[in-house]
N, C-alpha and C. Protein backbone atom coordinates (compact mmCIF):
# COMPACT_ATOMS: atom_id res chain seq x y z
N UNK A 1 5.53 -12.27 8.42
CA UNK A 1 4.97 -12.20 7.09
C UNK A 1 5.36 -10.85 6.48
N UNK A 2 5.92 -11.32 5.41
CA UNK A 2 6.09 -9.88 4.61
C UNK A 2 5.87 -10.03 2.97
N UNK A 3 5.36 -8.92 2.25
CA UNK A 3 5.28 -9.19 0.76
C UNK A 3 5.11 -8.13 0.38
N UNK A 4 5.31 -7.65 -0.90
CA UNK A 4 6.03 -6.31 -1.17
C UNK A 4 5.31 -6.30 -3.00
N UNK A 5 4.63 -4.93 -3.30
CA UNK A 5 4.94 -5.11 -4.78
C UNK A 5 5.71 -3.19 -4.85
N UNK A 6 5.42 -3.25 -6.31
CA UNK A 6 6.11 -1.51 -6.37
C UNK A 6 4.91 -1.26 -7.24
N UNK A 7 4.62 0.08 -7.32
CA UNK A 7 3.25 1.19 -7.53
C UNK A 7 4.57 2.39 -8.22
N UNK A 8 3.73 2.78 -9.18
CA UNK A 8 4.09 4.38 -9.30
C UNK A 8 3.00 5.30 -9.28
N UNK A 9 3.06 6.89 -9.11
CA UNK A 9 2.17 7.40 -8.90
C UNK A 9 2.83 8.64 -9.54
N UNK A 10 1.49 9.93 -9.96
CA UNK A 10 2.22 11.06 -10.00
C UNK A 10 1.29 11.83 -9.57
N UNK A 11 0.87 11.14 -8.15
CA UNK A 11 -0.31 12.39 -7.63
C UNK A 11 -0.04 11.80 -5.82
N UNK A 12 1.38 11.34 -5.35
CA UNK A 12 1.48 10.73 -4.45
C UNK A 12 0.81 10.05 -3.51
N UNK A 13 0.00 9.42 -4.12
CA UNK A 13 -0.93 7.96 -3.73
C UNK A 13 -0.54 6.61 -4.00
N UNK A 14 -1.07 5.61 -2.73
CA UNK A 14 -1.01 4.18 -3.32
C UNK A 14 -2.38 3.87 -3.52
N UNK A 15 -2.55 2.97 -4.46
CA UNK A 15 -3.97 2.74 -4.92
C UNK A 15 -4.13 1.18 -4.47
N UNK A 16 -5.43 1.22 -3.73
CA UNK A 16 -5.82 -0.27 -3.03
C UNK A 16 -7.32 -0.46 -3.58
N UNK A 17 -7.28 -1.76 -3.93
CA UNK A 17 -8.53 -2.24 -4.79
C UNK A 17 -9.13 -2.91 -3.80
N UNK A 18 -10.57 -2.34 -3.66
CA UNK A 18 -11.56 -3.56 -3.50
C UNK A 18 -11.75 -5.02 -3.94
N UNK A 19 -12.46 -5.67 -3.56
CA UNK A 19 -12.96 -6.71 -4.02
C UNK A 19 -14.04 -6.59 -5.39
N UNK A 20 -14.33 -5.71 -5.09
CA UNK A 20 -15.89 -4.99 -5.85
C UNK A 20 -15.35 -4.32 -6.70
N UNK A 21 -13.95 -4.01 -7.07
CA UNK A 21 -13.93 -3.28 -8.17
C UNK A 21 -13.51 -1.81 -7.79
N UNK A 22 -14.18 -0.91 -6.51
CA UNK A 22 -13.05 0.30 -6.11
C UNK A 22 -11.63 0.47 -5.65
N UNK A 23 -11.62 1.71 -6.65
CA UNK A 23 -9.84 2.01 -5.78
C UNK A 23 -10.23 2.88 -4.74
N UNK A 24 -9.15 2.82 -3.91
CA UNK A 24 -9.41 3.30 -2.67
C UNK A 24 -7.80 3.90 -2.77
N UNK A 25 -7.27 5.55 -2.05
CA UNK A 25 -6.92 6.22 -2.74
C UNK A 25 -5.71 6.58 -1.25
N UNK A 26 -4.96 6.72 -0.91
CA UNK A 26 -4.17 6.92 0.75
C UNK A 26 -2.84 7.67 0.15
N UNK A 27 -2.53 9.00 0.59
CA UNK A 27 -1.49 9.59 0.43
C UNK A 27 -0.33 8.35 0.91
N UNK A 28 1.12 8.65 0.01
CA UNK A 28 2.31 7.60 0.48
C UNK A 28 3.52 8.72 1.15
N UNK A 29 2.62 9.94 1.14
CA UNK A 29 3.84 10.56 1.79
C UNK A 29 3.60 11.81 1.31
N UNK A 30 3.28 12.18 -0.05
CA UNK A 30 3.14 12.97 -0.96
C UNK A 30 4.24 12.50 -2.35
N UNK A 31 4.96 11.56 -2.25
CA UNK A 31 6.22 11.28 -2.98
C UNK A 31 5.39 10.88 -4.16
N UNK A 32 6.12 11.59 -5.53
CA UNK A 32 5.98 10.79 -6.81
C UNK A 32 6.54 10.03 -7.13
N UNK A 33 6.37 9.46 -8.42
CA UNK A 33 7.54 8.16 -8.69
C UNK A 33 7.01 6.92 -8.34
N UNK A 34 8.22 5.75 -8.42
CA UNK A 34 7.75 4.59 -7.97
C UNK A 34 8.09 4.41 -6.63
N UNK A 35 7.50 3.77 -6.13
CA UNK A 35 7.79 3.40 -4.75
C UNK A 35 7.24 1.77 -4.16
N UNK A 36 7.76 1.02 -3.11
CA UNK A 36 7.14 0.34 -2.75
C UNK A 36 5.96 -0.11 -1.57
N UNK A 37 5.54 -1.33 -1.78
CA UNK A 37 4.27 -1.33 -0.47
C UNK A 37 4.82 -2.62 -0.17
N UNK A 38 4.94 -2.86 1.16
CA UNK A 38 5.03 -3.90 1.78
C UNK A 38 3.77 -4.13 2.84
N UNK A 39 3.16 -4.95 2.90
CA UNK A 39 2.17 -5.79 3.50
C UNK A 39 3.04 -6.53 4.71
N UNK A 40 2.47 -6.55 5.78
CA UNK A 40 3.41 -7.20 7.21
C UNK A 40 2.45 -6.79 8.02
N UNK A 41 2.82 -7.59 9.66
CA UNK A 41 1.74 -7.71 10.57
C UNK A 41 3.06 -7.65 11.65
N UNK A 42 3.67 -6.47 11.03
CA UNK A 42 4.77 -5.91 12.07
C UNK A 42 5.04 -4.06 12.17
N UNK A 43 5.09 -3.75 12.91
CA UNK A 43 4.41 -2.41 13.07
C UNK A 43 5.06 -1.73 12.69
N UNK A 44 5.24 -0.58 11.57
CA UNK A 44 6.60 0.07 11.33
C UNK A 44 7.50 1.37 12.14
N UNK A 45 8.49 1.88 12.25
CA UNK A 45 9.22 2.64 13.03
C UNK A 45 8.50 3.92 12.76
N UNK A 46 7.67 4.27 14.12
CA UNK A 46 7.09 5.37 13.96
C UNK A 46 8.06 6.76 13.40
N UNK A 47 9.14 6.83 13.65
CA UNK A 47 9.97 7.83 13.30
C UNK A 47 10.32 8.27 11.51
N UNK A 48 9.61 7.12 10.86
CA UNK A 48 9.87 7.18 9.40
C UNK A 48 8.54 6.78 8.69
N UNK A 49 6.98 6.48 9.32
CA UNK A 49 5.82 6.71 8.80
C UNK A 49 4.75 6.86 9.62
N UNK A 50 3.90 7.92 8.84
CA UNK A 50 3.22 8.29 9.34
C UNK A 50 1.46 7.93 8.77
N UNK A 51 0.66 7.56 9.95
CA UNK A 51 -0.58 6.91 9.35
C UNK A 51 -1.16 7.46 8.99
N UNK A 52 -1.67 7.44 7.26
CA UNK A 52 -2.43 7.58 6.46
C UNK A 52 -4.06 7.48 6.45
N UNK A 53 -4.18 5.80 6.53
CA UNK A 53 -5.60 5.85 6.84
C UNK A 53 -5.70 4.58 6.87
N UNK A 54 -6.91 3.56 6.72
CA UNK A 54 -7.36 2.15 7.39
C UNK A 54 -7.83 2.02 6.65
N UNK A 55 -7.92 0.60 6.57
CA UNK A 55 -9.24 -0.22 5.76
C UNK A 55 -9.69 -1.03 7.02
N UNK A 56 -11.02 -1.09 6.92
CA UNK A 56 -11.65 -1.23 7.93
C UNK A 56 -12.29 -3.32 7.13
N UNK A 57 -12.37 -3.90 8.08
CA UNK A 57 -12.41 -5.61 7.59
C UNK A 57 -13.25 -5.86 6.37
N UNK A 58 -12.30 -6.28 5.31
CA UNK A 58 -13.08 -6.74 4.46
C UNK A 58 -11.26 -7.60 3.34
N UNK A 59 -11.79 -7.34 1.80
CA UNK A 59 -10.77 -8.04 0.89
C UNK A 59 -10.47 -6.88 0.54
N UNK A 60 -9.28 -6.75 -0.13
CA UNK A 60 -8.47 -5.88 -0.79
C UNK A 60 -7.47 -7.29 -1.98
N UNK A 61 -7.03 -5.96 -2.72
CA UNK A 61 -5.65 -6.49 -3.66
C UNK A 61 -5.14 -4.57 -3.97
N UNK A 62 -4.01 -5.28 -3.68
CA UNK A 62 -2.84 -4.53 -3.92
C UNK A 62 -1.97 -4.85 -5.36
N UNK A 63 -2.07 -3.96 -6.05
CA UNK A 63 -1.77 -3.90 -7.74
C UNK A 63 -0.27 -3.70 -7.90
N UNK A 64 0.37 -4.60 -8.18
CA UNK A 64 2.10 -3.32 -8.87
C UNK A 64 1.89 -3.43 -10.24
N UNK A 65 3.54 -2.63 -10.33
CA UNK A 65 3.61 -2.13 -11.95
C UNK A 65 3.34 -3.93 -12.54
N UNK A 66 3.14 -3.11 -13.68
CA UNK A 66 3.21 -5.07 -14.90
C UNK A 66 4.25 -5.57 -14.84
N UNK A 67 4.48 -6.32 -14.92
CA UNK A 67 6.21 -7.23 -15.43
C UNK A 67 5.94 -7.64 -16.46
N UNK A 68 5.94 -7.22 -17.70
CA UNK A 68 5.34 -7.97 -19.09
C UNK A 68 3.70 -7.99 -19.00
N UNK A 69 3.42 -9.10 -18.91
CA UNK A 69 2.00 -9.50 -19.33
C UNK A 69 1.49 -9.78 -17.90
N UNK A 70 2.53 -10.15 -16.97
CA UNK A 70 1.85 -10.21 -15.27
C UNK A 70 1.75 -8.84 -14.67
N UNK A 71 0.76 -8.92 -13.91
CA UNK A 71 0.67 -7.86 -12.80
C UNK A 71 0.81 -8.28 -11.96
N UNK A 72 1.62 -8.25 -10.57
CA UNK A 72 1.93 -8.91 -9.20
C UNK A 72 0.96 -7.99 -8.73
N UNK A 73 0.04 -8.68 -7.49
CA UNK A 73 -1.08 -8.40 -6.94
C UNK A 73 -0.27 -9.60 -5.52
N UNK A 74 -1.15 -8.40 -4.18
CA UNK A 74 -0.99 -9.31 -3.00
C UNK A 74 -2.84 -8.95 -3.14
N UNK A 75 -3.05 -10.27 -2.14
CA UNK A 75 -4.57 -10.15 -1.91
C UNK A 75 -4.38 -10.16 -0.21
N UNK A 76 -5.53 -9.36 0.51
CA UNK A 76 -5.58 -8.83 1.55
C UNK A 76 -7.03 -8.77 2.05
N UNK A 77 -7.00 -9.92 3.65
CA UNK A 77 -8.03 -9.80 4.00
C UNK A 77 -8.20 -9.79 5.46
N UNK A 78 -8.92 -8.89 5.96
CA UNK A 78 -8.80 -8.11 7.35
C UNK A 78 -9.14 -6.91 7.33
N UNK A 79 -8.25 -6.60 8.78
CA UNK A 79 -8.08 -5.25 9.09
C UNK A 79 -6.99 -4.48 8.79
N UNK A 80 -6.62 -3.51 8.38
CA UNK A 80 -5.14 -3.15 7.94
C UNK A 80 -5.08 -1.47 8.00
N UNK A 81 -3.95 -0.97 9.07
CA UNK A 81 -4.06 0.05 8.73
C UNK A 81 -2.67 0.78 7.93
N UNK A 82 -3.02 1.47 7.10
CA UNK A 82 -1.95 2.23 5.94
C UNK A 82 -0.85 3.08 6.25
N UNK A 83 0.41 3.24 6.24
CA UNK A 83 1.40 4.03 6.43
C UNK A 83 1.94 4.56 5.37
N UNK A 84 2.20 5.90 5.44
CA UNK A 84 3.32 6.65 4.23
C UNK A 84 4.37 6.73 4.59
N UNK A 85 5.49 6.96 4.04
CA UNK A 85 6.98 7.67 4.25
C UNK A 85 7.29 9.13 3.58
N UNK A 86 7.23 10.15 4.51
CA UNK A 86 7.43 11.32 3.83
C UNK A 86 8.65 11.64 2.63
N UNK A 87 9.69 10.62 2.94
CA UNK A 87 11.23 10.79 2.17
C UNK A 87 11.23 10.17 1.43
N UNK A 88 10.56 8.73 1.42
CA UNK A 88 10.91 8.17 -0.10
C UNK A 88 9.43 7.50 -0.81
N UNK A 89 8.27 7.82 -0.16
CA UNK A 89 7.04 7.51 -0.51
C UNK A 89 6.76 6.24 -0.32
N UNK A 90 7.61 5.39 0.46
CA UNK A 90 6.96 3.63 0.39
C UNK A 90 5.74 3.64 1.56
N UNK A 91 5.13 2.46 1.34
CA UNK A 91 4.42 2.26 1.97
C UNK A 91 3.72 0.89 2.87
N UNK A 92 3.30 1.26 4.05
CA UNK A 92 3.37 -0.11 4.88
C UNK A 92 1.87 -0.43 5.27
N UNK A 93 1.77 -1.26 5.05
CA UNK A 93 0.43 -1.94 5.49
C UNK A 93 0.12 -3.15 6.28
N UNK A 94 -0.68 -2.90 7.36
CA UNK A 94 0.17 -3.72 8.83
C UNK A 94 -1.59 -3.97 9.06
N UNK A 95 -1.34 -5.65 8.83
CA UNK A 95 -2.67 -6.08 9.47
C UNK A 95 -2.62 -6.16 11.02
N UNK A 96 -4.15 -5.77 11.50
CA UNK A 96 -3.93 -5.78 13.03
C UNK A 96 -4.85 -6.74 13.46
């Protein structure tokens, strides 16, 4: 499983939504700009990210930029813990 949107930031964060309405806030590396998040339940190469922080079981959605009038959203439910990339700011999120 894999699914992917793109985020920009200029405070090098990815922003993960509650169900309830909070963002919830995880350095991507420190990188500005846009970058992407991929969602997978495959573990990424420790040598190129480093763990950020967890969401501990519950729902999430994951927001990208608009495309027009859509916003691509993955919805996310579990356990998941968060990865940054120091070099190009993407980010991995690996249900466990």
């Amino acid at each position: 499983m894999m699914q992917q949107v793109y985020q920009v930031t200029t405070t090098g964060q990815v922003v993960i939504s509650q169900v309830d309405g909070n963002d919830l806030k995880f350095s991507n590396g420190g990188v500005d700009g846009e970058f992407q998040v991929f969602v997978t339940d495959i573990d990424p190469v420790p040598e190129l990210f480093d763990q950020v922080g967890e969401l501990p079981t519950g729902q999430y959605v994951v927001k990208g930029i608009p495309i027009g009038k859509d916003v691509p959203e993955i919805e996310l439910d579990g356990h998941y813990l968060v990865y940054g990339n120091q070099e190009d700011g993407n980010v991995m999120i690996v249900k466990r």
